[in-house]
N, C-alpha and C. Protein backbone atom coordinates (compact mmCIF):
# COMPACT_ATOMS: atom_id res chain seq x y z
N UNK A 1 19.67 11.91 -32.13
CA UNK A 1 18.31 11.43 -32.18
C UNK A 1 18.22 10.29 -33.19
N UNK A 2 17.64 8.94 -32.82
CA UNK A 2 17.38 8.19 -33.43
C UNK A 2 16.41 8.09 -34.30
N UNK A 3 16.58 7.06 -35.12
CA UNK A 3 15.08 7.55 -35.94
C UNK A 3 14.28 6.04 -35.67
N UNK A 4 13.02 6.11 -36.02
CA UNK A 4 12.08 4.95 -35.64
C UNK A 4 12.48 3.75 -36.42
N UNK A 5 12.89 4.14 -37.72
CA UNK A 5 13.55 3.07 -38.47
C UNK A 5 14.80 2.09 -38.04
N UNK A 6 15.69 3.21 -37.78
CA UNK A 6 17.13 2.57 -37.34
C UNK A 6 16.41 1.84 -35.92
N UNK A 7 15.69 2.38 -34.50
CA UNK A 7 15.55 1.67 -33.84
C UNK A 7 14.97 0.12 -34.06
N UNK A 8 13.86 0.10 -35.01
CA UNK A 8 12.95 -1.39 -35.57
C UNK A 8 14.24 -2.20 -36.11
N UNK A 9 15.31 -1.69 -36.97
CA UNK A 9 16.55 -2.47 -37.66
C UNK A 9 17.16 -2.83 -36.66
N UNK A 10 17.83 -2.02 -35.10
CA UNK A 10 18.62 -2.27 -34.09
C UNK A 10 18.90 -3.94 -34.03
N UNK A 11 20.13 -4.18 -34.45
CA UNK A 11 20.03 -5.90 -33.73
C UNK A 11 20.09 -6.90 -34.81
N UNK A 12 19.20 -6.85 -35.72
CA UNK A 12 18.59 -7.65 -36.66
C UNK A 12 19.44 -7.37 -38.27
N UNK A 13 19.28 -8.42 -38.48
CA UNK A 13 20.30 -8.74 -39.69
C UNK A 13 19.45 -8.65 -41.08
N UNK A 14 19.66 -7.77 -41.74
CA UNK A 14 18.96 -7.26 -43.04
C UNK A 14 19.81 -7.36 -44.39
N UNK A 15 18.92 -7.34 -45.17
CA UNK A 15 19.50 -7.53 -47.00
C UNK A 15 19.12 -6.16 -47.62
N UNK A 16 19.53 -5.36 -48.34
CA UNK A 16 18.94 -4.27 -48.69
C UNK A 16 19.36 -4.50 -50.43
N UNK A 17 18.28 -5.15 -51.10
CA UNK A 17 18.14 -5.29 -52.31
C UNK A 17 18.07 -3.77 -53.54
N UNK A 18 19.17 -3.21 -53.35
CA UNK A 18 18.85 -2.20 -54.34
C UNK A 18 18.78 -2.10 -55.98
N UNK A 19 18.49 -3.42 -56.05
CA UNK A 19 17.99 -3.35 -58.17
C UNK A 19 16.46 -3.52 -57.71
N UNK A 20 15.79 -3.98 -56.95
CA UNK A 20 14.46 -4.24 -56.15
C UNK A 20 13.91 -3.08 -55.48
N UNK A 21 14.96 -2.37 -54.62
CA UNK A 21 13.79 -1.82 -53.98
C UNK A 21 13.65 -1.99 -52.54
N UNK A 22 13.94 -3.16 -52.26
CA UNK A 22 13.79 -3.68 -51.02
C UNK A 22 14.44 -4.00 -50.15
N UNK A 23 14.02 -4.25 -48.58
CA UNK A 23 14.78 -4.31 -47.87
C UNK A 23 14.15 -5.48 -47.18
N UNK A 24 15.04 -6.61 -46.88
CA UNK A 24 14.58 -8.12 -46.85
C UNK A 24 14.89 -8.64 -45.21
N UNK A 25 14.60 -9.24 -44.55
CA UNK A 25 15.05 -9.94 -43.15
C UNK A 25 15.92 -11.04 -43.25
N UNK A 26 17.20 -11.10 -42.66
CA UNK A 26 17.84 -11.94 -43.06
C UNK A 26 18.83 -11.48 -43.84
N UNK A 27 20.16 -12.17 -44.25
CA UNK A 27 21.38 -11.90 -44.88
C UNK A 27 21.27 -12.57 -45.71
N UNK A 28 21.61 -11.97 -47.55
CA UNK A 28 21.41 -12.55 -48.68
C UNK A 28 22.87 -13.17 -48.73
N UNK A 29 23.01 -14.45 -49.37
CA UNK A 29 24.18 -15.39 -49.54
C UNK A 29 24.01 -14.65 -51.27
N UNK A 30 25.33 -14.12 -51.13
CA UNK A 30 25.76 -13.82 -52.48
C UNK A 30 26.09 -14.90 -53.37
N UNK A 31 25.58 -14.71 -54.72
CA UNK A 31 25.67 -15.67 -55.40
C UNK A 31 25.78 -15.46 -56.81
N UNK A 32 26.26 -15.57 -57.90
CA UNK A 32 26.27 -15.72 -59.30
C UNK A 32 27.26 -15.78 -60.21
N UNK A 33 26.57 -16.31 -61.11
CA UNK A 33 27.15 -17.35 -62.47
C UNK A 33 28.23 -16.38 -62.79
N UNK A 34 28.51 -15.20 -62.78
CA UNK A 34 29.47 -14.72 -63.35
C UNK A 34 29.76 -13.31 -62.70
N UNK A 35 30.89 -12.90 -63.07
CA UNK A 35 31.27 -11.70 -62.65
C UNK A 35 30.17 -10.36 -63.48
N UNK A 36 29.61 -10.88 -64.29
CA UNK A 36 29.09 -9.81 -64.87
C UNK A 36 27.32 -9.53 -64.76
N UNK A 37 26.80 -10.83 -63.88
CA UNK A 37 25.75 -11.05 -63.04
C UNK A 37 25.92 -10.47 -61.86
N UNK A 38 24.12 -10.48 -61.44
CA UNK A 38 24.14 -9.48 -60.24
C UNK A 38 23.45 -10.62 -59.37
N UNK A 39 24.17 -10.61 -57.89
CA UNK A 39 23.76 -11.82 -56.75
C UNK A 39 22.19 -11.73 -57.15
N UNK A 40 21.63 -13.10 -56.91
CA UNK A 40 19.95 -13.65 -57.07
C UNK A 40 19.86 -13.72 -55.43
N UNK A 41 18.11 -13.37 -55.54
CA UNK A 41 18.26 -13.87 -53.45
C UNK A 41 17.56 -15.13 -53.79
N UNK A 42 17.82 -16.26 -52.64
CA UNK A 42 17.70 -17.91 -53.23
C UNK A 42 15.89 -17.82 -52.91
N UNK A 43 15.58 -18.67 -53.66
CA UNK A 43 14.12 -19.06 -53.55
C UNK A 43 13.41 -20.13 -52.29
């Protein structure tokens, strides 16, 4: 059994921001200044 969630995600390409919270549309381009930084999502 599927769930209503996984069906709405089916297909579609997502970011799942977990220092945030959130879950974004679209694929975050990893990014940052250092190994000891955490990827920024671009503005």
């Amino acid at each position: 059994m599927r769930s209503r969630v996984a069906e709405t995600l089916n297909g579609r390409l997502i970011t799942i921001d977990g220092s945030e919270g959130e879950v974004r549309e679209g694929v975050l381009e990893l990014t940052a200044w250092s190994e000891s930084e955490s990827p920024t999502w671009p503005s």
